[in-house]
PDB file of N, CA and C in Angstrom:
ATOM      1  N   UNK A   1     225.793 -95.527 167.180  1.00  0.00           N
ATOM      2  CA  UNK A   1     225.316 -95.234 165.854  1.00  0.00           C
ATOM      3  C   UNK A   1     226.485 -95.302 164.881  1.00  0.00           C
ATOM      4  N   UNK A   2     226.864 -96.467 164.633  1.00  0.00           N
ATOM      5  CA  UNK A   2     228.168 -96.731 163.759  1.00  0.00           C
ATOM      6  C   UNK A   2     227.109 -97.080 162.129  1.00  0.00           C
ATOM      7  N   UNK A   3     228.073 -96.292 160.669  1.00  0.00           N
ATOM      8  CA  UNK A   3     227.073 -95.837 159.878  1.00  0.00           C
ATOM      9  C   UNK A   3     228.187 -97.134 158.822  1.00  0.00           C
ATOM     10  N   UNK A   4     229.240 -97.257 159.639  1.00  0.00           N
ATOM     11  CA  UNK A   4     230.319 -98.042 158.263  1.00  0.00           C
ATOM     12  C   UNK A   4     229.526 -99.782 158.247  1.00  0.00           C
ATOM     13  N   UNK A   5     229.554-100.354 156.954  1.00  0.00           N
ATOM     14  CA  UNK A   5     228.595-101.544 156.364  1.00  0.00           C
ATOM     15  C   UNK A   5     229.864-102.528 157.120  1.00  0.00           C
ATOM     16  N   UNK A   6     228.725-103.263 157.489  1.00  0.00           N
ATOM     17  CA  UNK A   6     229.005-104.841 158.164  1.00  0.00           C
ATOM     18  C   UNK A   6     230.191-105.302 157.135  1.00  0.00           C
ATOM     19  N   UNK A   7     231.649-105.792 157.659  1.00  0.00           N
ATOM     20  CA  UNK A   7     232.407-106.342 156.391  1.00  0.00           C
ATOM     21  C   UNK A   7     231.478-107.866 155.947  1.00  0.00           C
ATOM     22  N   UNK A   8     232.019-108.514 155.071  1.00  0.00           N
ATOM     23  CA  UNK A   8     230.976-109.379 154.539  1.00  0.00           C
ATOM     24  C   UNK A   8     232.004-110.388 154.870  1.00  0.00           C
ATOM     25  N   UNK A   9     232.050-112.129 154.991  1.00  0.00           N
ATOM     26  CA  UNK A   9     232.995-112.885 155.041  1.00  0.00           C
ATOM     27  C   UNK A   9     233.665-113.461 153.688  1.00  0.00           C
ATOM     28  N   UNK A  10     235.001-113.717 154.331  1.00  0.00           N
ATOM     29  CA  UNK A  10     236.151-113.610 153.078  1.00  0.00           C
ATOM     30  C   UNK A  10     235.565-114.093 151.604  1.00  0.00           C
ATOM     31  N   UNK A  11     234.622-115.505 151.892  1.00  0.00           N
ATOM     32  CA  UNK A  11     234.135-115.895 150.756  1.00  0.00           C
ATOM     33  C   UNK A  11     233.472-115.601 149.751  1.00  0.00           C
ATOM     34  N   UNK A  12     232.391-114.536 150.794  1.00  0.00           N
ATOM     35  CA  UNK A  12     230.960-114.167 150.058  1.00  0.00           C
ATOM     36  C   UNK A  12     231.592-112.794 149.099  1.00  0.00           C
ATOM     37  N   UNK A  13     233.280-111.729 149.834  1.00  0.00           N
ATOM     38  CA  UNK A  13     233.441-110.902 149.244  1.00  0.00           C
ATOM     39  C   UNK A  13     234.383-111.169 148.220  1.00  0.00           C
ATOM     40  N   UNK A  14     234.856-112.593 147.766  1.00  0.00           N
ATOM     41  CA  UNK A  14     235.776-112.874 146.929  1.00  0.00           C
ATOM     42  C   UNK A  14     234.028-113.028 145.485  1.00  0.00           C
ATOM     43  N   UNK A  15     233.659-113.540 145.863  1.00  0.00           N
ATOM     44  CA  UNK A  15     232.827-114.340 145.022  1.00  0.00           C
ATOM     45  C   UNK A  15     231.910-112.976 144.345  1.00  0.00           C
ATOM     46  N   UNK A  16     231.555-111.755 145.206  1.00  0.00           N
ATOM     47  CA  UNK A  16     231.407-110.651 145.041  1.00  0.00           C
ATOM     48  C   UNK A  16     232.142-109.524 143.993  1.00  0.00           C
ATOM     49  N   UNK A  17     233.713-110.126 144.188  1.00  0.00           N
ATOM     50  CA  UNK A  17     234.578-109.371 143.184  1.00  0.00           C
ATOM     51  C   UNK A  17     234.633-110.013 142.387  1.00  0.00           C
ATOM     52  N   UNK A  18     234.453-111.190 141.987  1.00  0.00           N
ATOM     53  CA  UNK A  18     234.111-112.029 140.618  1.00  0.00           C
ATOM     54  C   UNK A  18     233.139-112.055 139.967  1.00  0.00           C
ATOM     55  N   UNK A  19     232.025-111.992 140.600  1.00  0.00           N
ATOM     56  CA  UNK A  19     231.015-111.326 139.953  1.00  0.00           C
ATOM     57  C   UNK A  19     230.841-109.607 139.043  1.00  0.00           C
ATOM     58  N   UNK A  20     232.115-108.815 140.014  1.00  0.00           N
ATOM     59  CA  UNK A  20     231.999-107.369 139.018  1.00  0.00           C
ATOM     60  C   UNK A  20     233.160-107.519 138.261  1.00  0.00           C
ATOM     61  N   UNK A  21     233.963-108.272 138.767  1.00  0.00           N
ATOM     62  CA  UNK A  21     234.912-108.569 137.327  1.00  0.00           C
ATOM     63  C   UNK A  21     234.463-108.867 135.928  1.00  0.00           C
ATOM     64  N   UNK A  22     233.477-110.068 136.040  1.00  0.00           N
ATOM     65  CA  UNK A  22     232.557-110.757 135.311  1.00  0.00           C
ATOM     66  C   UNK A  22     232.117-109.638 134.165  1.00  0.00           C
ATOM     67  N   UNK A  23     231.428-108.368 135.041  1.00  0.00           N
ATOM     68  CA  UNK A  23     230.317-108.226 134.422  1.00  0.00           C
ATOM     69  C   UNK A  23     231.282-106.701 134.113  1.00  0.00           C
ATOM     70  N   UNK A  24     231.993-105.767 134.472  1.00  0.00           N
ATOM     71  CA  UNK A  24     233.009-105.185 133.797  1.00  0.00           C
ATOM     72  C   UNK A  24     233.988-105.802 132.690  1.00  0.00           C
ATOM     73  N   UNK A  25     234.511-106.804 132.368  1.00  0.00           N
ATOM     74  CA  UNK A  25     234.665-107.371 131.291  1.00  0.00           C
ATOM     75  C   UNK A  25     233.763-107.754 130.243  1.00  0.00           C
ATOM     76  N   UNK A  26     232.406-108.445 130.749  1.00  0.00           N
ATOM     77  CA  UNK A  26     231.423-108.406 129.651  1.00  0.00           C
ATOM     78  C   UNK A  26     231.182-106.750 128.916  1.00  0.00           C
ATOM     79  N   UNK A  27     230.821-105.751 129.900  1.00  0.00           N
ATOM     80  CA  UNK A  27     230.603-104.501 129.706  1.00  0.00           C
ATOM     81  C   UNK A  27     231.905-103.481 128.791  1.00  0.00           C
ATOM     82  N   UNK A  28     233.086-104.259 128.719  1.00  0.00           N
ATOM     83  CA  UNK A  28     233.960-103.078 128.111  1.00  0.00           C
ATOM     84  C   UNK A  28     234.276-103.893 126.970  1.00  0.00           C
ATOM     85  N   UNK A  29     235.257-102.790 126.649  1.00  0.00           N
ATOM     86  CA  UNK A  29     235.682-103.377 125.198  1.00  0.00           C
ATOM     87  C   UNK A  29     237.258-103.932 125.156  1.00  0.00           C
ATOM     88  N   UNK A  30     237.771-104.940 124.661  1.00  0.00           N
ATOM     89  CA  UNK A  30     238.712-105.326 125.144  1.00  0.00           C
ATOM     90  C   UNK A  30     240.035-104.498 124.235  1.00  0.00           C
ATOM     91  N   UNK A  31     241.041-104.451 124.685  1.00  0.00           N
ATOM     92  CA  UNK A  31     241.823-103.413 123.805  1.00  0.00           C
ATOM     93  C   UNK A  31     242.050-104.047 122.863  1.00  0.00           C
ATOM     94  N   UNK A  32     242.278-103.196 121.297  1.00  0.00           N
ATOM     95  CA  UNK A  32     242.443-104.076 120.203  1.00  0.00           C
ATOM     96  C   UNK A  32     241.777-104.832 119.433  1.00  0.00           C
ATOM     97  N   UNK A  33     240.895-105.428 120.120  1.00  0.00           N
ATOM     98  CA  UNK A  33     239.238-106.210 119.050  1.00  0.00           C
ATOM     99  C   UNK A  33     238.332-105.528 119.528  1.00  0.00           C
ATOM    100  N   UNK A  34     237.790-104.843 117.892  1.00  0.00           N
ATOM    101  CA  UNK A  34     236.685-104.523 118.224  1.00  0.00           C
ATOM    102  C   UNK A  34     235.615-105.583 118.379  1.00  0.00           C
ATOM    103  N   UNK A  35     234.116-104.759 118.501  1.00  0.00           N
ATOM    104  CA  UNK A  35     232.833-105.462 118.985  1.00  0.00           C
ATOM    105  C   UNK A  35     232.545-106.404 117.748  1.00  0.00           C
ATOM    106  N   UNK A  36     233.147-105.976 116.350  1.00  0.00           N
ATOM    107  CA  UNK A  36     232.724-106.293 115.094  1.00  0.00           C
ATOM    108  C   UNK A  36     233.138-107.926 114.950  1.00  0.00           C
ATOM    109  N   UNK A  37     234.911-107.675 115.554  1.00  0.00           N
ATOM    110  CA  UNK A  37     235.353-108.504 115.445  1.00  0.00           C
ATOM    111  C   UNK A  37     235.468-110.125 116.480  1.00  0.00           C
ATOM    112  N   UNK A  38     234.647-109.644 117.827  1.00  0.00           N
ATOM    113  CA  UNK A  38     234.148-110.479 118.659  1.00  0.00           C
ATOM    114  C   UNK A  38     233.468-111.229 118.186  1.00  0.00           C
ATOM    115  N   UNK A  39     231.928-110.032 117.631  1.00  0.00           N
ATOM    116  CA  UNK A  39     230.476-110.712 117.095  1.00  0.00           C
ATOM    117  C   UNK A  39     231.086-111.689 116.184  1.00  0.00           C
ATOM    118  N   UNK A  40     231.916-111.399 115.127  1.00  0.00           N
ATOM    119  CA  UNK A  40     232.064-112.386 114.078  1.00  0.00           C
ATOM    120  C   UNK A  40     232.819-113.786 115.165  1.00  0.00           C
ATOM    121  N   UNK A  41     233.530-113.627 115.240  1.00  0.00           N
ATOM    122  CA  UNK A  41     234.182-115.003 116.033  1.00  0.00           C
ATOM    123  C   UNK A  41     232.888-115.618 116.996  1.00  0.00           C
ATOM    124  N   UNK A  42     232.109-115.260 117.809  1.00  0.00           N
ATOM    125  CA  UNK A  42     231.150-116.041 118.438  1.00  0.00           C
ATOM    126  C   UNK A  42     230.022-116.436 117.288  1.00  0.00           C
ATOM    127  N   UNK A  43     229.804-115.253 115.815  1.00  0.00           N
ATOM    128  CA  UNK A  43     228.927-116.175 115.162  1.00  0.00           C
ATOM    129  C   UNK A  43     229.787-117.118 114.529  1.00  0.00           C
ATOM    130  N   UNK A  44     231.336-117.477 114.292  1.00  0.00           N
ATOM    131  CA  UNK A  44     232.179-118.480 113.638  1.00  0.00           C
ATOM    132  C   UNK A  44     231.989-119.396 114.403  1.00  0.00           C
ATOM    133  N   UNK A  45     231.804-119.546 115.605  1.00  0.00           N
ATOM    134  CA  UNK A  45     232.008-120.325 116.891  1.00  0.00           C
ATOM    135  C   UNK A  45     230.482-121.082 117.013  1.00  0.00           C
ATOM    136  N   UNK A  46     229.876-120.677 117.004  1.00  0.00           N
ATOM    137  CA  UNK A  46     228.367-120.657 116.889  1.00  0.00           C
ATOM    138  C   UNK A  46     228.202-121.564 115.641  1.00  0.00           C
ATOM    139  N   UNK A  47     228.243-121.729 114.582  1.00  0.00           N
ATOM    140  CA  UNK A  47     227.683-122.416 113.622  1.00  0.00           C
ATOM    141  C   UNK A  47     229.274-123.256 113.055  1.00  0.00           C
ATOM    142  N   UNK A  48     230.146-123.435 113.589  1.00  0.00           N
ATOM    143  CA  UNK A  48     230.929-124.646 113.892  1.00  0.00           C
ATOM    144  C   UNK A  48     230.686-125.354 115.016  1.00  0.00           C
ATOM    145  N   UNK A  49     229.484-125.209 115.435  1.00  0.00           N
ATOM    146  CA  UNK A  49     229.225-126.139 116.669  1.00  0.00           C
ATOM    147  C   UNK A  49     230.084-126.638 117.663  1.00  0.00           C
ATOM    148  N   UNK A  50     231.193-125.270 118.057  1.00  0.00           N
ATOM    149  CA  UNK A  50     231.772-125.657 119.254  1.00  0.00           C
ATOM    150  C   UNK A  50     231.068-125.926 120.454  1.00  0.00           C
ATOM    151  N   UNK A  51     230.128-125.846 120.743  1.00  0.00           N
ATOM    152  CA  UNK A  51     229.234-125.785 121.928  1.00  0.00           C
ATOM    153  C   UNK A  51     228.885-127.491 122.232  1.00  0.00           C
ATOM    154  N   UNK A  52     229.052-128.174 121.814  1.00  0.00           N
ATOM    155  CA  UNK A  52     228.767-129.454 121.373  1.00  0.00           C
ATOM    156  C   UNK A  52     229.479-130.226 122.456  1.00  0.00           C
ATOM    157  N   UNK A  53     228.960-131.501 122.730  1.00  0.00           N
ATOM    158  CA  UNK A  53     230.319-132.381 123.928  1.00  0.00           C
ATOM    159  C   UNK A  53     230.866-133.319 123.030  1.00  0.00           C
ATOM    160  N   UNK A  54     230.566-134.169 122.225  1.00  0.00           N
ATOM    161  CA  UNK A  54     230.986-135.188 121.662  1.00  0.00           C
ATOM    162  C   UNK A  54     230.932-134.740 119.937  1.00  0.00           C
ATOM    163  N   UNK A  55     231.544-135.449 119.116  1.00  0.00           N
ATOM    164  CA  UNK A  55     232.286-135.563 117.801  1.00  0.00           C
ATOM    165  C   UNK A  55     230.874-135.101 117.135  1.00  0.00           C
ATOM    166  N   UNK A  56     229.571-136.297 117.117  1.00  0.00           N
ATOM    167  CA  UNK A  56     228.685-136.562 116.783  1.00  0.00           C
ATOM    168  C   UNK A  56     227.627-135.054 117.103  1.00  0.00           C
ATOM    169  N   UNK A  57     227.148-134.528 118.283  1.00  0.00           N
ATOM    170  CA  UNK A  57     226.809-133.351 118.433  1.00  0.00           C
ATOM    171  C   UNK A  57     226.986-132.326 118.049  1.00  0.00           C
ATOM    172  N   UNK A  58     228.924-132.264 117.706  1.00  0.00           N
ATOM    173  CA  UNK A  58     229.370-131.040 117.283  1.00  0.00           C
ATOM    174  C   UNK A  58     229.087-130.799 115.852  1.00  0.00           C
ATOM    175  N   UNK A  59     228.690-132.340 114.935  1.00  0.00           N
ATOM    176  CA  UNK A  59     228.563-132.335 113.266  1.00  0.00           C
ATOM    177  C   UNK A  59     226.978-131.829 113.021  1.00  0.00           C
ATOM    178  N   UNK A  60     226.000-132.703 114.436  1.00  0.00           N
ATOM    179  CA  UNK A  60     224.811-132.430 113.884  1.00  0.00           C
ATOM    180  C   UNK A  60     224.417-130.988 113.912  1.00  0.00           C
ATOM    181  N   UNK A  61     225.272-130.412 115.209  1.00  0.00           N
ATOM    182  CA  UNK A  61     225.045-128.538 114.988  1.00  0.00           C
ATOM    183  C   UNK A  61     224.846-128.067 113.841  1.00  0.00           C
ATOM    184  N   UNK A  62     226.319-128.259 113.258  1.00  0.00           N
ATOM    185  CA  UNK A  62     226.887-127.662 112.004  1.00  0.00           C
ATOM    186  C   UNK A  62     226.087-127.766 111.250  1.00  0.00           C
ATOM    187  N   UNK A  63     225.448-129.736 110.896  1.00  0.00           N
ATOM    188  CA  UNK A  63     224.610-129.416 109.780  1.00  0.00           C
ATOM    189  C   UNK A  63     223.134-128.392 109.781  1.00  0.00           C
ATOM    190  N   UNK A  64     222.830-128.528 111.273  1.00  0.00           N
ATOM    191  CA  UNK A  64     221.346-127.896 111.232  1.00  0.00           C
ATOM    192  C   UNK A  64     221.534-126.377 111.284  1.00  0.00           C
ATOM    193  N   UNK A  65     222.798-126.067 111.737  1.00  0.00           N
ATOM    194  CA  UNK A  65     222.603-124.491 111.747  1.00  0.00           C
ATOM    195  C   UNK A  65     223.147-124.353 110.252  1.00  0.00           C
ATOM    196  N   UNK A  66     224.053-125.126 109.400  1.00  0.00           N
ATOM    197  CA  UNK A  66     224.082-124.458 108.038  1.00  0.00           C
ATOM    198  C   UNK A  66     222.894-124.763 107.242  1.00  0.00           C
ATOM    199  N   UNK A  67     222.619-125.388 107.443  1.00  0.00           N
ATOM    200  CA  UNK A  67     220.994-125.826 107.154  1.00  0.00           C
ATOM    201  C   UNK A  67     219.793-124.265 107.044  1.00  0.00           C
ATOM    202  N   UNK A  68     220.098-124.097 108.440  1.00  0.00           N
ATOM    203  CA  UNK A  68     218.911-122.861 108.805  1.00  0.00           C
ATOM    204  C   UNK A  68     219.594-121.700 107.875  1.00  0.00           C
ATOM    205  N   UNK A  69     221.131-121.924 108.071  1.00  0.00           N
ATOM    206  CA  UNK A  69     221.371-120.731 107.205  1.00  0.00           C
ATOM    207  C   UNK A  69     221.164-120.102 106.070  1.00  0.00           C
ATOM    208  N   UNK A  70     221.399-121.406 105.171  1.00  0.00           N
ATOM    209  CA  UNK A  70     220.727-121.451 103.822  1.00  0.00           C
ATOM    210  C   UNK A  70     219.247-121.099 103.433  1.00  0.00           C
ATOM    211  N   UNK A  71     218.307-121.667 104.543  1.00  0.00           N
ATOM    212  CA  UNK A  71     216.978-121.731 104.241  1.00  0.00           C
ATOM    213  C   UNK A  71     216.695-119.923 104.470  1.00  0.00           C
ATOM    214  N   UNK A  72     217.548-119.258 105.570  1.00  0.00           N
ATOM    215  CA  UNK A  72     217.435-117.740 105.561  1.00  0.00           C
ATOM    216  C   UNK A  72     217.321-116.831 104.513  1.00  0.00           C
ATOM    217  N   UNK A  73     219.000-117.135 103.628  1.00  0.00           N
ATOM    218  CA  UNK A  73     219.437-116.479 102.911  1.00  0.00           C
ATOM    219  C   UNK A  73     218.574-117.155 101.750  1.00  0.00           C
ATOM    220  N   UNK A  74     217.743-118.174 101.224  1.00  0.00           N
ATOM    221  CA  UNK A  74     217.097-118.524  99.991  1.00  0.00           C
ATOM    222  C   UNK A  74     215.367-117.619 100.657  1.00  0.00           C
ATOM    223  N   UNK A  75     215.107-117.660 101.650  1.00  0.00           N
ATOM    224  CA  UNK A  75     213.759-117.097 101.890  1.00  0.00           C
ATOM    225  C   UNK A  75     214.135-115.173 101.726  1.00  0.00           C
ATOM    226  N   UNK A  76     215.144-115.071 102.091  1.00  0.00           N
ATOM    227  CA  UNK A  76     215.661-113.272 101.870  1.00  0.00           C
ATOM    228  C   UNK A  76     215.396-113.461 100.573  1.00  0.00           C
ATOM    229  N   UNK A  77     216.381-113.916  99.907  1.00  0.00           N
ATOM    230  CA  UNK A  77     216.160-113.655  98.439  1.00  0.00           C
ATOM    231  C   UNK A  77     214.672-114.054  97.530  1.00  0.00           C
ATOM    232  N   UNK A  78     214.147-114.752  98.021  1.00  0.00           N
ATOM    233  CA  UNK A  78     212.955-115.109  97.781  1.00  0.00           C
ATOM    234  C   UNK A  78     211.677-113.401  98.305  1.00  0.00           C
ATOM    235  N   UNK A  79     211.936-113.125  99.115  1.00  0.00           N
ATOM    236  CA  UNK A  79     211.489-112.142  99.946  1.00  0.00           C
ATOM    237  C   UNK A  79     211.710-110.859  98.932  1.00  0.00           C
ATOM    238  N   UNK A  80     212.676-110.143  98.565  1.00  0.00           N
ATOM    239  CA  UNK A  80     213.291-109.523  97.852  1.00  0.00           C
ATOM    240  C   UNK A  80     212.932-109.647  96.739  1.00  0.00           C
ATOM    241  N   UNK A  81     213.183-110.639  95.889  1.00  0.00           N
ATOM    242  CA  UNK A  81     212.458-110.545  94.393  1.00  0.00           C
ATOM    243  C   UNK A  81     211.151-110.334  94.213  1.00  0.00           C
ATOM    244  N   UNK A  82     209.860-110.975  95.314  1.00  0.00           N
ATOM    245  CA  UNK A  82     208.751-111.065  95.588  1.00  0.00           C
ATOM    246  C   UNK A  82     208.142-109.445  95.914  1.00  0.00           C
ATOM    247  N   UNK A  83     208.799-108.785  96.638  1.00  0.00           N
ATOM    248  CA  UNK A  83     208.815-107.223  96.710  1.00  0.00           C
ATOM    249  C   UNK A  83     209.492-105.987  95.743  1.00  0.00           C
ATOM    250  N   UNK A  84     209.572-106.871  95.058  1.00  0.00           N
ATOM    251  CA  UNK A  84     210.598-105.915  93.788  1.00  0.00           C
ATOM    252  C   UNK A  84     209.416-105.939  92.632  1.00  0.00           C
ATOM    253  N   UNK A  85     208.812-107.292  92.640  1.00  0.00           N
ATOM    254  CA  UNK A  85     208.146-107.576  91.094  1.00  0.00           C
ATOM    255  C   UNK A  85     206.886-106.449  91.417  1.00  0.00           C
ATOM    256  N   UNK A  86     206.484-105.860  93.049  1.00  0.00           N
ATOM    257  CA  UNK A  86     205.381-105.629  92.273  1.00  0.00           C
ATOM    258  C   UNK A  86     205.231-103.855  92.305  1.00  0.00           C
TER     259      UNK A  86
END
């Protein structure tokens, strides 16, 4: 009646500690930047269409997400005056 867990093999427990590395780094806060200052850099990152593979992909991002952006911020304000007048 041995109660200690089966060791796991070298691979499965490397790949195991990369996985809680993973997800303890997603989970904390890194010293020095805050959360504020993350969010802003992934939304900078985000609508410069780094995500993109080629020249051409990375422009059409840009235009469609500044695109959407605009159409946001003109429907807010649209939204806003429309709830004010009455």
């Amino acid at each position: 009646m041995n109660d200690k867990p089966k060791p796991l093999p070298v691979d499965e427990n490397a790949r195991e500690a990369r996985r809680i590395l993973e997800r303890v780094d997603r989970e904390s806060e890194t010293i020095g930047t805050s959360s504020l200052a993350r969010n802003v850099e992934r939304a900078k990152n985000h609508f410069a269409g780094n995500d993109g593979e080629d020249a051409i992909e990375r422009w059409g991002k840009r235009i469609g997400r500044g695109l959407s952006l605009l159409a946001f911020v003109v429907l807010a304000i649209w939204l806003f005056n429309f709830l004010t007048r009455q």
